[in-house]
Protein backbone atom coordinates (compact mmCIF):
# COMPACT_ATOMS: atom_id res chain seq x y z
CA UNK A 1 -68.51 40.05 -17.06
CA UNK A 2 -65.52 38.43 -15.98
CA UNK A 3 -62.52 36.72 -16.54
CA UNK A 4 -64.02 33.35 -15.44
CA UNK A 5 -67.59 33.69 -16.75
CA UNK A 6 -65.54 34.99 -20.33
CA UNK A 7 -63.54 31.74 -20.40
CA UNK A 8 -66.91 29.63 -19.54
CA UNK A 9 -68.72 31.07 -22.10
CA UNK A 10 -66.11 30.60 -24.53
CA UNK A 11 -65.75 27.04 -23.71
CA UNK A 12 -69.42 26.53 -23.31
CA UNK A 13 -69.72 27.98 -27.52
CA UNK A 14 -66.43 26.36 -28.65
CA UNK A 15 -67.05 22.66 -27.13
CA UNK A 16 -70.88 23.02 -28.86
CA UNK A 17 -69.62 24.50 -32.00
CA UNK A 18 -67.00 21.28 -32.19
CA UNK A 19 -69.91 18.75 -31.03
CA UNK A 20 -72.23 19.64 -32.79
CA UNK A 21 -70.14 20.94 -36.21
CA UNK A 22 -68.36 17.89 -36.15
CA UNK A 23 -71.45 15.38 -35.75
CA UNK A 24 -72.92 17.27 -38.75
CA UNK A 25 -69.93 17.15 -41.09
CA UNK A 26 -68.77 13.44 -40.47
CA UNK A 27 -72.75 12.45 -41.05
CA UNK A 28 -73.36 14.67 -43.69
CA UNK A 29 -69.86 14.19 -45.14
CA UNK A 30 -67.13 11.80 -43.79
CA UNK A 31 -69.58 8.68 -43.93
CA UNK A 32 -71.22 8.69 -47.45
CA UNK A 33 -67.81 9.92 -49.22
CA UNK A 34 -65.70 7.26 -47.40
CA UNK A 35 -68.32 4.81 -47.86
CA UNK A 36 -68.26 5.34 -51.13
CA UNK A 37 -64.27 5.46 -51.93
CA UNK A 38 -63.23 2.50 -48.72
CA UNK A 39 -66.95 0.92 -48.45
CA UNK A 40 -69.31 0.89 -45.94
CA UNK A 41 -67.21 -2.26 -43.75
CA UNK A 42 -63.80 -0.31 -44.29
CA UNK A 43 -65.81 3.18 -43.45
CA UNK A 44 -67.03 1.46 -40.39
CA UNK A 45 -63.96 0.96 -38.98
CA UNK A 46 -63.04 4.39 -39.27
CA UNK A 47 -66.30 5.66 -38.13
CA UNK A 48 -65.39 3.21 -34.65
CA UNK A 49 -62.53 5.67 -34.32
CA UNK A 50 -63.83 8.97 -34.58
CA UNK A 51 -67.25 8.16 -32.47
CA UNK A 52 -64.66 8.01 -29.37
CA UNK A 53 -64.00 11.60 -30.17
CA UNK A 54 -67.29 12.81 -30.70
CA UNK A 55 -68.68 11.70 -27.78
CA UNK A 56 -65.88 12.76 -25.51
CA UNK A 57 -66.10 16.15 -27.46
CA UNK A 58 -70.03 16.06 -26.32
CA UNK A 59 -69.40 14.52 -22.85
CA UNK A 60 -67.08 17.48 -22.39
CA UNK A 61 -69.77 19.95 -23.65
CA UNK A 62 -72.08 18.86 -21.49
CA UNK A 63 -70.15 19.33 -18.35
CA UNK A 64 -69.32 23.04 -19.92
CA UNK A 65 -72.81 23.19 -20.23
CA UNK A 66 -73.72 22.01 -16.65
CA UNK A 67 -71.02 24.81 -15.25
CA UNK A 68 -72.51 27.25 -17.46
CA UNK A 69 -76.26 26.78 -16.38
CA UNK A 70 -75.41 26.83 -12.65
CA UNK A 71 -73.18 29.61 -13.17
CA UNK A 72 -75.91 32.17 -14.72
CA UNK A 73 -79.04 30.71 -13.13
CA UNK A 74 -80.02 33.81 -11.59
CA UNK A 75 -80.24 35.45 -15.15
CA UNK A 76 -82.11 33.38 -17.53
CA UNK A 77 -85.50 32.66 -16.72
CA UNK A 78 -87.19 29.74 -15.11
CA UNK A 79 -88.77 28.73 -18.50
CA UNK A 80 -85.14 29.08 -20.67
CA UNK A 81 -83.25 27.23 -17.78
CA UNK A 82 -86.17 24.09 -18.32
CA UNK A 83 -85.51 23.79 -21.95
CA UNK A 84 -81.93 23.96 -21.67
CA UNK A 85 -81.87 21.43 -18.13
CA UNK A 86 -83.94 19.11 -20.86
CA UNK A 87 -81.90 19.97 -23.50
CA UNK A 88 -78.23 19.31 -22.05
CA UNK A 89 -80.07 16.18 -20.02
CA UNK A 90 -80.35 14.37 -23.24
CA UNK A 91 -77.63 15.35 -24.61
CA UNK A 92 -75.62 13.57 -21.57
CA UNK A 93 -77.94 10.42 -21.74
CA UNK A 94 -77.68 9.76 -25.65
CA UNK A 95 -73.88 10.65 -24.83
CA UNK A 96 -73.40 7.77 -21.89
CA UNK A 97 -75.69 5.53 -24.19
CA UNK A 98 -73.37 6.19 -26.93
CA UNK A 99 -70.52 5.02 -25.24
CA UNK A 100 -72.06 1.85 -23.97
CA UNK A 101 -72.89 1.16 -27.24
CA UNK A 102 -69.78 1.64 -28.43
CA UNK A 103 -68.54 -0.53 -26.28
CA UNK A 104 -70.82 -3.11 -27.06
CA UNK A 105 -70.41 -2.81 -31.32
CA UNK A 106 -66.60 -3.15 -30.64
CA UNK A 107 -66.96 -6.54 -29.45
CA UNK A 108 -68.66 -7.32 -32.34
CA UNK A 109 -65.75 -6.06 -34.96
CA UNK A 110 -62.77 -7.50 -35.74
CA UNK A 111 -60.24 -5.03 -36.65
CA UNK A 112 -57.88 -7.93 -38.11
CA UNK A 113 -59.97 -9.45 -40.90
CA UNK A 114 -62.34 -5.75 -40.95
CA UNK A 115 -65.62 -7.64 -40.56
CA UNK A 116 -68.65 -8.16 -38.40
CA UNK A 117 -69.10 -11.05 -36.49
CA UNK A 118 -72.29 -10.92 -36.17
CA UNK A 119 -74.00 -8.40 -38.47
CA UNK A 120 -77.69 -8.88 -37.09
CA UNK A 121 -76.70 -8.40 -33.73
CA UNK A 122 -74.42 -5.49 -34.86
CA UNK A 123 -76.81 -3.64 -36.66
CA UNK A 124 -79.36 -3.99 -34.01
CA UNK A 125 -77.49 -2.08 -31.67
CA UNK A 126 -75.73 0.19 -34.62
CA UNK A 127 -79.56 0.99 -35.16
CA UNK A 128 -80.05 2.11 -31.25
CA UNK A 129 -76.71 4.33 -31.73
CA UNK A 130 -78.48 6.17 -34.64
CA UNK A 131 -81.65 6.78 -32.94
CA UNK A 132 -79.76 8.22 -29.94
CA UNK A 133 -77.34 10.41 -32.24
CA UNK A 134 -80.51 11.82 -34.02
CA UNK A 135 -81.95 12.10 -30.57
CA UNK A 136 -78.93 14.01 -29.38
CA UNK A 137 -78.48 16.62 -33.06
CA UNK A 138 -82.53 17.74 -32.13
CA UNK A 139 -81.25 18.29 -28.84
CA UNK A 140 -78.37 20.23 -29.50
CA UNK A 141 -80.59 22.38 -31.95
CA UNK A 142 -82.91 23.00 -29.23
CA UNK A 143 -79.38 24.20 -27.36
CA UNK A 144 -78.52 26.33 -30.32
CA UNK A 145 -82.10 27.89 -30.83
CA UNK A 146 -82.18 29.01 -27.27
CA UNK A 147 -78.74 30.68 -27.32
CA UNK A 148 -79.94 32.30 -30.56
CA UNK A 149 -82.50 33.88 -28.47
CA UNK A 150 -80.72 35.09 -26.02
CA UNK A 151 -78.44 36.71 -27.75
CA UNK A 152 -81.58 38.29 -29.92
CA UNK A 153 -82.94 39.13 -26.44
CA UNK A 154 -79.42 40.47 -24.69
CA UNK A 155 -79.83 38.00 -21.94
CA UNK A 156 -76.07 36.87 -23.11
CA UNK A 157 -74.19 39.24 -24.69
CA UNK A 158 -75.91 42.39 -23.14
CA UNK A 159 -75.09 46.00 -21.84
CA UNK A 160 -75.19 44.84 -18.77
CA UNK A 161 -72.48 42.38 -19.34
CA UNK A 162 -73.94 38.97 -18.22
């Protein structure tokens, strides 16, 4: 393998580790703990933050991603490639939906006072955003479960080098 295809791959499992690692630990552990010391408004606020950086850290994946499935085309098979092309794909779509959204709960905030403006409306679309973050974690475990298997299988990682 090498130099370029080494630096690829170790972008392609760094950027996915940090997406995906980070989604987990600020759901699993950033929200509930600083909802429960700041509450939920206050925890919101920091939340609108870090989503920037999530979803660049997944946009950024994805195009690692996109480099890395051209790249060894020739060596996984037709039926891999598929899950990982609808894999990655939704990935990039609950990404760019992500950001619209974001875009669109921002308006709704005021950073001044730290409320809502409109907390139906808000939560309506905050709603959408967590569908489309669940969406994108199954994804990204499809991602995982197929690189799993190719290591298991030496299609990455291999004698041959690929």
């Amino acid at each position: 393998m090498n130099r370029v295809s080494n630096l690829r791959r170790f972008l392609v499992l760094v950027l996915t580790s940090v997406a995906f690692g980070g989604f987990v630990f600020y759901a699993a552990a950033v929200v509930p703990i600083g909802s429960r010391v700041v509450g939920v408004t206050t925890q919101g606020f920091v939340t609108r933050q870090v989503t920037v950086v999530l979803n660049s850290i997944s946009l950024a994946a994805v195009m690692v991603w996109g480099w890395e499935l051209w790249a060894s085309r020739r060596v996984r098979t037709r039926h891999r490639m598929r899950w990982y092309a609808i894999a990655i794909t939704l990935v990039a779509v609950c990404t760019g939906i992500q950001f619209l959204l974001h875009a669109r709960l921002n308006r709704l905030l005021d950073p001044q006072e730290l409320s809502v403006s409109d907390t139906v409306l808000f939560y309506g679309w905050h709603r959408i955003y967590l569908w489309c973050s669940t969406v994108q974690f199954c994804a990204w475990l499809v991602v995982l479960w197929g690189v799993m298997a190719e290591m298991r299988d030496g299609v990455i990682g291999g004698k041959d080098g690929r």
